[in-house]
C-alpha atoms as a PDB file:
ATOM      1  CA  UNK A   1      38.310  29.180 110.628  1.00  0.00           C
ATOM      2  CA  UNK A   2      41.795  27.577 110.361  1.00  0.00           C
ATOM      3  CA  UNK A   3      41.362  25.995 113.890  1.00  0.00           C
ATOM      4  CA  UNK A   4      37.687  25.060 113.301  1.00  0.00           C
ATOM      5  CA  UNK A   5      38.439  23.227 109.844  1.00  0.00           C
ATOM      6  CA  UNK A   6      41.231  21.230 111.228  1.00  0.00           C
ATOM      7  CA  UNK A   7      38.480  20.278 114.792  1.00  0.00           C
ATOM      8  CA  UNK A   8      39.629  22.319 117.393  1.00  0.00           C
ATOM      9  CA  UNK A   9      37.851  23.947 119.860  1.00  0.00           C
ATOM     10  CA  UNK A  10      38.105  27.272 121.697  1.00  0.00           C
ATOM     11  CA  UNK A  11      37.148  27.797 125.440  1.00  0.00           C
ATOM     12  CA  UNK A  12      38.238  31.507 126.451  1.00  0.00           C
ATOM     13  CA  UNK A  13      36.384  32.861 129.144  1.00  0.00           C
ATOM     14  CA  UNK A  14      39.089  34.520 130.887  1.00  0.00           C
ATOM     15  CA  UNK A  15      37.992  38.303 130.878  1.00  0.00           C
ATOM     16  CA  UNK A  16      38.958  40.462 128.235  1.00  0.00           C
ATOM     17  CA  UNK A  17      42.269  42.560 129.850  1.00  0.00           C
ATOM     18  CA  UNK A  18      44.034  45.848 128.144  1.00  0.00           C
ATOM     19  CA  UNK A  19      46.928  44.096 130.468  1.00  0.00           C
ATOM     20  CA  UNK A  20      47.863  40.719 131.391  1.00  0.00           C
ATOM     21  CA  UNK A  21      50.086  38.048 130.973  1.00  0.00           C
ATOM     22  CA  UNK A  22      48.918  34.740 129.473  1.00  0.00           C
ATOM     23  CA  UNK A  23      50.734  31.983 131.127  1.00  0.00           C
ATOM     24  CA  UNK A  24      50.712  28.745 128.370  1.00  0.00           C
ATOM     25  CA  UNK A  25      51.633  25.426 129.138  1.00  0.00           C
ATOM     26  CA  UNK A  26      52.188  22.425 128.175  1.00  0.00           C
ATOM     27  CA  UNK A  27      54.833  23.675 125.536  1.00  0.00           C
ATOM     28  CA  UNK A  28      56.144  20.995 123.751  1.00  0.00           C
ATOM     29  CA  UNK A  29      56.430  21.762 120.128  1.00  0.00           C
ATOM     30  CA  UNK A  30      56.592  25.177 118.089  1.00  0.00           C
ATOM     31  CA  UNK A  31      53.106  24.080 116.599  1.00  0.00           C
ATOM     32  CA  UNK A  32      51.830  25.880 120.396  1.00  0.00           C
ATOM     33  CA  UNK A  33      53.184  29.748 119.024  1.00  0.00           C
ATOM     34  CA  UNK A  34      50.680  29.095 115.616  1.00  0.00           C
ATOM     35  CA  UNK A  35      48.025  27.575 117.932  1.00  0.00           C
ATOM     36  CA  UNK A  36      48.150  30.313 120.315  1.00  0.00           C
ATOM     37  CA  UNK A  37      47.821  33.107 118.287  1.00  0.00           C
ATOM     38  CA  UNK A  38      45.030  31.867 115.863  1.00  0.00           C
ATOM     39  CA  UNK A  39      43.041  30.973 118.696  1.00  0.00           C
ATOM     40  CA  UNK A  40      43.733  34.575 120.357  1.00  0.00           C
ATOM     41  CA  UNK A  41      43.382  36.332 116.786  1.00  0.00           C
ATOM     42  CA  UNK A  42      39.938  34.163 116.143  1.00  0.00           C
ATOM     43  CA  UNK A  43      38.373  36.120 119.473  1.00  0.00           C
ATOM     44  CA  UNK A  44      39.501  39.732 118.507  1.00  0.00           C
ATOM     45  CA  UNK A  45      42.251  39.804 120.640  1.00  0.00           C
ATOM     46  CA  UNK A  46      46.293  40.826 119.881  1.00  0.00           C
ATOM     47  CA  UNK A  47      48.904  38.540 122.110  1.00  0.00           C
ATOM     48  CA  UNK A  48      52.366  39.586 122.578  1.00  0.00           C
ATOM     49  CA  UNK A  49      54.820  37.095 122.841  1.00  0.00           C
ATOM     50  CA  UNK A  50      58.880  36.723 123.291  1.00  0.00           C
ATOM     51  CA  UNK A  51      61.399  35.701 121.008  1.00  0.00           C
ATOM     52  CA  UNK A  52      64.799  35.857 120.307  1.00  0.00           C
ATOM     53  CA  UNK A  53      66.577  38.925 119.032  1.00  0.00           C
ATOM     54  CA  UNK A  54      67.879  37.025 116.694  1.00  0.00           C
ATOM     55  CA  UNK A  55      64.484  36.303 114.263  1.00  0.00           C
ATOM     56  CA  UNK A  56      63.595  40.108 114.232  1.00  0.00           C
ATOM     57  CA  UNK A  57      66.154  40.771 111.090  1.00  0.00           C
ATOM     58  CA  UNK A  58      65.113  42.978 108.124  1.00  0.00           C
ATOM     59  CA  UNK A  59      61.946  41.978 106.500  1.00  0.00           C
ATOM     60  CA  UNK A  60      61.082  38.997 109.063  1.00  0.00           C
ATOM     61  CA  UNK A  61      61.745  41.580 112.055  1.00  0.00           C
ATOM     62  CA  UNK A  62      58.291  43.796 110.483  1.00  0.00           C
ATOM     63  CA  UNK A  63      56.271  40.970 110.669  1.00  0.00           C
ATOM     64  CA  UNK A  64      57.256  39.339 113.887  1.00  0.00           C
ATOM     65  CA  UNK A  65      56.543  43.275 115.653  1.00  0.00           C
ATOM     66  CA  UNK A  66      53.181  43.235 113.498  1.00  0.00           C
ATOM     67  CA  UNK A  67      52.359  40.200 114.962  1.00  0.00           C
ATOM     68  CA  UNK A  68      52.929  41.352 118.377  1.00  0.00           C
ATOM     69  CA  UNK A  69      56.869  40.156 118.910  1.00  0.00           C
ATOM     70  CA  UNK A  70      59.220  41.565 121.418  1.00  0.00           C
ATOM     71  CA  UNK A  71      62.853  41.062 120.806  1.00  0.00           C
ATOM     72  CA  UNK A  72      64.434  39.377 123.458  1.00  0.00           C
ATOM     73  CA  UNK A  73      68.479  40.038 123.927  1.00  0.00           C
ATOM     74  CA  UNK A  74      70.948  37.229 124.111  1.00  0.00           C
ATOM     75  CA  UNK A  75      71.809  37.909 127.626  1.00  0.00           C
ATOM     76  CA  UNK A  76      68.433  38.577 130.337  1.00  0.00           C
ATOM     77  CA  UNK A  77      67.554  37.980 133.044  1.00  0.00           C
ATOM     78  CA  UNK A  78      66.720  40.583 136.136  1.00  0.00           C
ATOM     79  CA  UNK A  79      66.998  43.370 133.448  1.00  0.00           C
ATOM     80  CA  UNK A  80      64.392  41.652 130.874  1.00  0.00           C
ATOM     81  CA  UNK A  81      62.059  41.489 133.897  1.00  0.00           C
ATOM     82  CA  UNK A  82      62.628  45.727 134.765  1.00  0.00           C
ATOM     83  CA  UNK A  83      62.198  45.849 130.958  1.00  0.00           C
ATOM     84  CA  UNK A  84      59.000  44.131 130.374  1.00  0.00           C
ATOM     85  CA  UNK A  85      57.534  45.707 133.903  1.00  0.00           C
ATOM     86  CA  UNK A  86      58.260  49.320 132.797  1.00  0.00           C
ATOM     87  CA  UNK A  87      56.796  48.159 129.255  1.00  0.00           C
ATOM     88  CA  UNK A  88      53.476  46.915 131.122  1.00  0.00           C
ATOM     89  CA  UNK A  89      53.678  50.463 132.127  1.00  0.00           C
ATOM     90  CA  UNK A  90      53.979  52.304 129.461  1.00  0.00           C
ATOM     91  CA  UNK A  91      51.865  50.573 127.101  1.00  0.00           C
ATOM     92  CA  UNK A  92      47.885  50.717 126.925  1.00  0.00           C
ATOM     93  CA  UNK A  93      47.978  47.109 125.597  1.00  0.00           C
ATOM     94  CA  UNK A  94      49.734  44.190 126.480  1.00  0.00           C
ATOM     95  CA  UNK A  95      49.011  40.444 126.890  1.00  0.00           C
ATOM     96  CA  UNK A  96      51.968  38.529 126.754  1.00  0.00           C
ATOM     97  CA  UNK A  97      52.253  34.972 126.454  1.00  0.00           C
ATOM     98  CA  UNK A  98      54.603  33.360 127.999  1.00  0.00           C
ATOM     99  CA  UNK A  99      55.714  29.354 128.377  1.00  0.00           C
ATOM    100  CA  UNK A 100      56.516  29.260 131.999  1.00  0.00           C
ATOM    101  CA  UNK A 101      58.932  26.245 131.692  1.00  0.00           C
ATOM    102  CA  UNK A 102      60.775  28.369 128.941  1.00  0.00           C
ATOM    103  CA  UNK A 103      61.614  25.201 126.714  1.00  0.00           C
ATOM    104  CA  UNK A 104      60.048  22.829 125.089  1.00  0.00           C
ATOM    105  CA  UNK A 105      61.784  19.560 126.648  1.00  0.00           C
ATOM    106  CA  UNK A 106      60.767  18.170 129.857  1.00  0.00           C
ATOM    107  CA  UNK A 107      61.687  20.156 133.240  1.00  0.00           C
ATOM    108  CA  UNK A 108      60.652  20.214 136.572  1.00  0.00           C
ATOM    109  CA  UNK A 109      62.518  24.444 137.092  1.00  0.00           C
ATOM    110  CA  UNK A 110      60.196  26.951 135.644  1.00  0.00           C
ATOM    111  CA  UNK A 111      60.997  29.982 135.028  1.00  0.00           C
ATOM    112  CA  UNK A 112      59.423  32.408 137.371  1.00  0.00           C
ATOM    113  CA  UNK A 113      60.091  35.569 135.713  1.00  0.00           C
ATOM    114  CA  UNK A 114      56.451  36.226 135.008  1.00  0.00           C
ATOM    115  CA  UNK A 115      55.300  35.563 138.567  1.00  0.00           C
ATOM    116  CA  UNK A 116      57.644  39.104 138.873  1.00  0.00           C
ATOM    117  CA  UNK A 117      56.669  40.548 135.838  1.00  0.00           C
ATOM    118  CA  UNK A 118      52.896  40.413 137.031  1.00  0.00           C
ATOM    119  CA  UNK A 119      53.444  41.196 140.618  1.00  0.00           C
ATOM    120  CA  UNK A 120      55.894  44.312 139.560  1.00  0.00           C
ATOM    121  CA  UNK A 121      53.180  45.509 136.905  1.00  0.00           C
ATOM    122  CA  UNK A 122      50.288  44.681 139.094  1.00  0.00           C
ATOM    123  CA  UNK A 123      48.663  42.430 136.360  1.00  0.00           C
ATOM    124  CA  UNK A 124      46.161  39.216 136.338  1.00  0.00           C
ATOM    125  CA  UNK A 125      47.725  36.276 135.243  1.00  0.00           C
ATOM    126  CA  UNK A 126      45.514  34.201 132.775  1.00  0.00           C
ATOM    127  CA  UNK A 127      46.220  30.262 132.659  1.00  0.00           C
ATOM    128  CA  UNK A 128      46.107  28.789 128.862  1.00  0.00           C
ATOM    129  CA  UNK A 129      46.190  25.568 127.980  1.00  0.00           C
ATOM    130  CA  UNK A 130      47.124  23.922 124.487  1.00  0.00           C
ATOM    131  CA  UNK A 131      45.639  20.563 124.744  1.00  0.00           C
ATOM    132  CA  UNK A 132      46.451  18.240 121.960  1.00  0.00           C
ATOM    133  CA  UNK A 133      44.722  15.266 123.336  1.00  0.00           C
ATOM    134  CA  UNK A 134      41.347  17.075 123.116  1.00  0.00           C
ATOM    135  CA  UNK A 135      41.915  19.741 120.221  1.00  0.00           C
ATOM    136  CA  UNK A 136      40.656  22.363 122.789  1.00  0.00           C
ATOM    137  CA  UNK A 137      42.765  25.528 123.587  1.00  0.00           C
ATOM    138  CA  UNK A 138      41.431  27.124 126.902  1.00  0.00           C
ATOM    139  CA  UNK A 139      41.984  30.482 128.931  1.00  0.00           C
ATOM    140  CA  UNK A 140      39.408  30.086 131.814  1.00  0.00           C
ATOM    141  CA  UNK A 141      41.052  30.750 135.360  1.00  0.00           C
ATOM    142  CA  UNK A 142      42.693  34.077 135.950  1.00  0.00           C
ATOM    143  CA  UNK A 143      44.200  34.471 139.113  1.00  0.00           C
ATOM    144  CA  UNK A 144      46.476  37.689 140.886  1.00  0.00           C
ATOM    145  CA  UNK A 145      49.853  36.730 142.153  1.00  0.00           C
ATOM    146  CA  UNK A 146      50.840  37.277 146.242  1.00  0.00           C
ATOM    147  CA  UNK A 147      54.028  38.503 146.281  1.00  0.00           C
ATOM    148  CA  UNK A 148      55.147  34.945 147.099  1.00  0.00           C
ATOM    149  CA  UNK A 149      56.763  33.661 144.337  1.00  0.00           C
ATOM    150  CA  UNK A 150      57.394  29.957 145.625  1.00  0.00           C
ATOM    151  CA  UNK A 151      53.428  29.917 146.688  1.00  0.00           C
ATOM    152  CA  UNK A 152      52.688  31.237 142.982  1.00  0.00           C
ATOM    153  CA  UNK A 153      54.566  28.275 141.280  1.00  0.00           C
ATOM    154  CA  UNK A 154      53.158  25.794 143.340  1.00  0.00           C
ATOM    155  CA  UNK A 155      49.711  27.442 142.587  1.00  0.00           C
ATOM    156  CA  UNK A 156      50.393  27.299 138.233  1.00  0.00           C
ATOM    157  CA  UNK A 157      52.510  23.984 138.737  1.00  0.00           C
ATOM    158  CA  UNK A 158      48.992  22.547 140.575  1.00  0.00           C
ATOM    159  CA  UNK A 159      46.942  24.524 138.282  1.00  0.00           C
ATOM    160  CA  UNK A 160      48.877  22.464 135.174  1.00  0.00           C
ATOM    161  CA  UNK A 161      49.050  19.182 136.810  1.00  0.00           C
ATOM    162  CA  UNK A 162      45.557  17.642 135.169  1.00  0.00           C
ATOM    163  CA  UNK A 163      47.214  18.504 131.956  1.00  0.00           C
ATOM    164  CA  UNK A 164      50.368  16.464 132.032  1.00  0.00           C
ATOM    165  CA  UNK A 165      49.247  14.497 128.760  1.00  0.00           C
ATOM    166  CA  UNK A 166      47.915  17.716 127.180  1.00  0.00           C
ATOM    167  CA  UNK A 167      50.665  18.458 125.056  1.00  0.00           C
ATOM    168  CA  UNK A 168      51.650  17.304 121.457  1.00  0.00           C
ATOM    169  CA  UNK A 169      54.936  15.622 123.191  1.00  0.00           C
ATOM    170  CA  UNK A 170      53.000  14.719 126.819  1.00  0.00           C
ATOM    171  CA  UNK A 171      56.773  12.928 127.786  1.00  0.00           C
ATOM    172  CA  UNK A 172      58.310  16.747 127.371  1.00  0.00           C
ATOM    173  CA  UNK A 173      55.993  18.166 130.313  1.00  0.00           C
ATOM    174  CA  UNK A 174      55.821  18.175 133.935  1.00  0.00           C
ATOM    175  CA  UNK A 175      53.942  19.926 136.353  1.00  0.00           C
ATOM    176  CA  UNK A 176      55.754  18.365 138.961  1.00  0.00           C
END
């Protein structure tokens, strides 16, 4: 109701996953993290997401795991990946949302950690967009990555590039 008061509009078609990774761009402001999960909430649906260890202190800590937060150590890398692939694993649920550019100012290197994550796990991929210009928040295309992680990014990057204006800050994105 939030989302519909203030004129947005939801478009998820994407198929309905037990697990996946939701891939979210353009990320330009922390508005995106409140966007993303009222739209996800509004269908019935629970999104993980990452976040620094840091912000999962006593009481805050409860509410970021209730709200579907993994802690994310200081120092990752190759072992968050092996992490978050055995999690996939373990876990009946999980659809984590990621930011593939991993910041919210502008950069051409994405982070490609989820390209692993979902080949490792043998996951779908769903493509979000938060698009400010149009008040619409959309999860249509799903897609299965190759084991070709430069072939992947170029597919997202091209996937994202309609969207360069899309974002709250359109100057802090690239697809490029």
């Amino acid at each position: 109701m939030i989302l519909k008061w203030s004129g947005w509009t939801l478009k998820i078609t994407a198929p309905r996953r037990k697990k996946c990774i939701i891939c979210v761009a353009p990320h330009t402001s922390n508005l995106d993290f409140f966007l993303g999960i009222c739209a996800y909430y509004s269908i019935g649906r629970r999104a993980n997401f990452l976040m620094k260890k840091f912000w999962f202190f006593f009481p805050l800590g409860l509410l970021m795991r209730k709200l579907g937060g993994i802690p994310v150590p200081k120092k990752h890398g190759s072992d968050l990946t092996s992490h978050l692939i055995n999690l996939f694993k373990e876990r009946d649920y999980v659809n984590l949302a990621i930011t593939p550019e991993g910041t919210r100012s502008r950069t051409d290197k994405w982070r490609k950690g989820f390209l692993y994550i979902a080949n490792g796990a043998d996951i779908p991929i769903q493509l979000g967009v938060i698009d400010y210009a149009n008040k619409q928040i959309m999860i249509e295309h799903e897609f299965r990555t190759t084991g070709d992680v430069e072939a992947d990014m170029g597919y997202v990057k091209n996937f994202y590039k309609p969207y360069s204006r899309a974002g709250k800050h359109p100057d802090q994105f690239t697809a490029d």
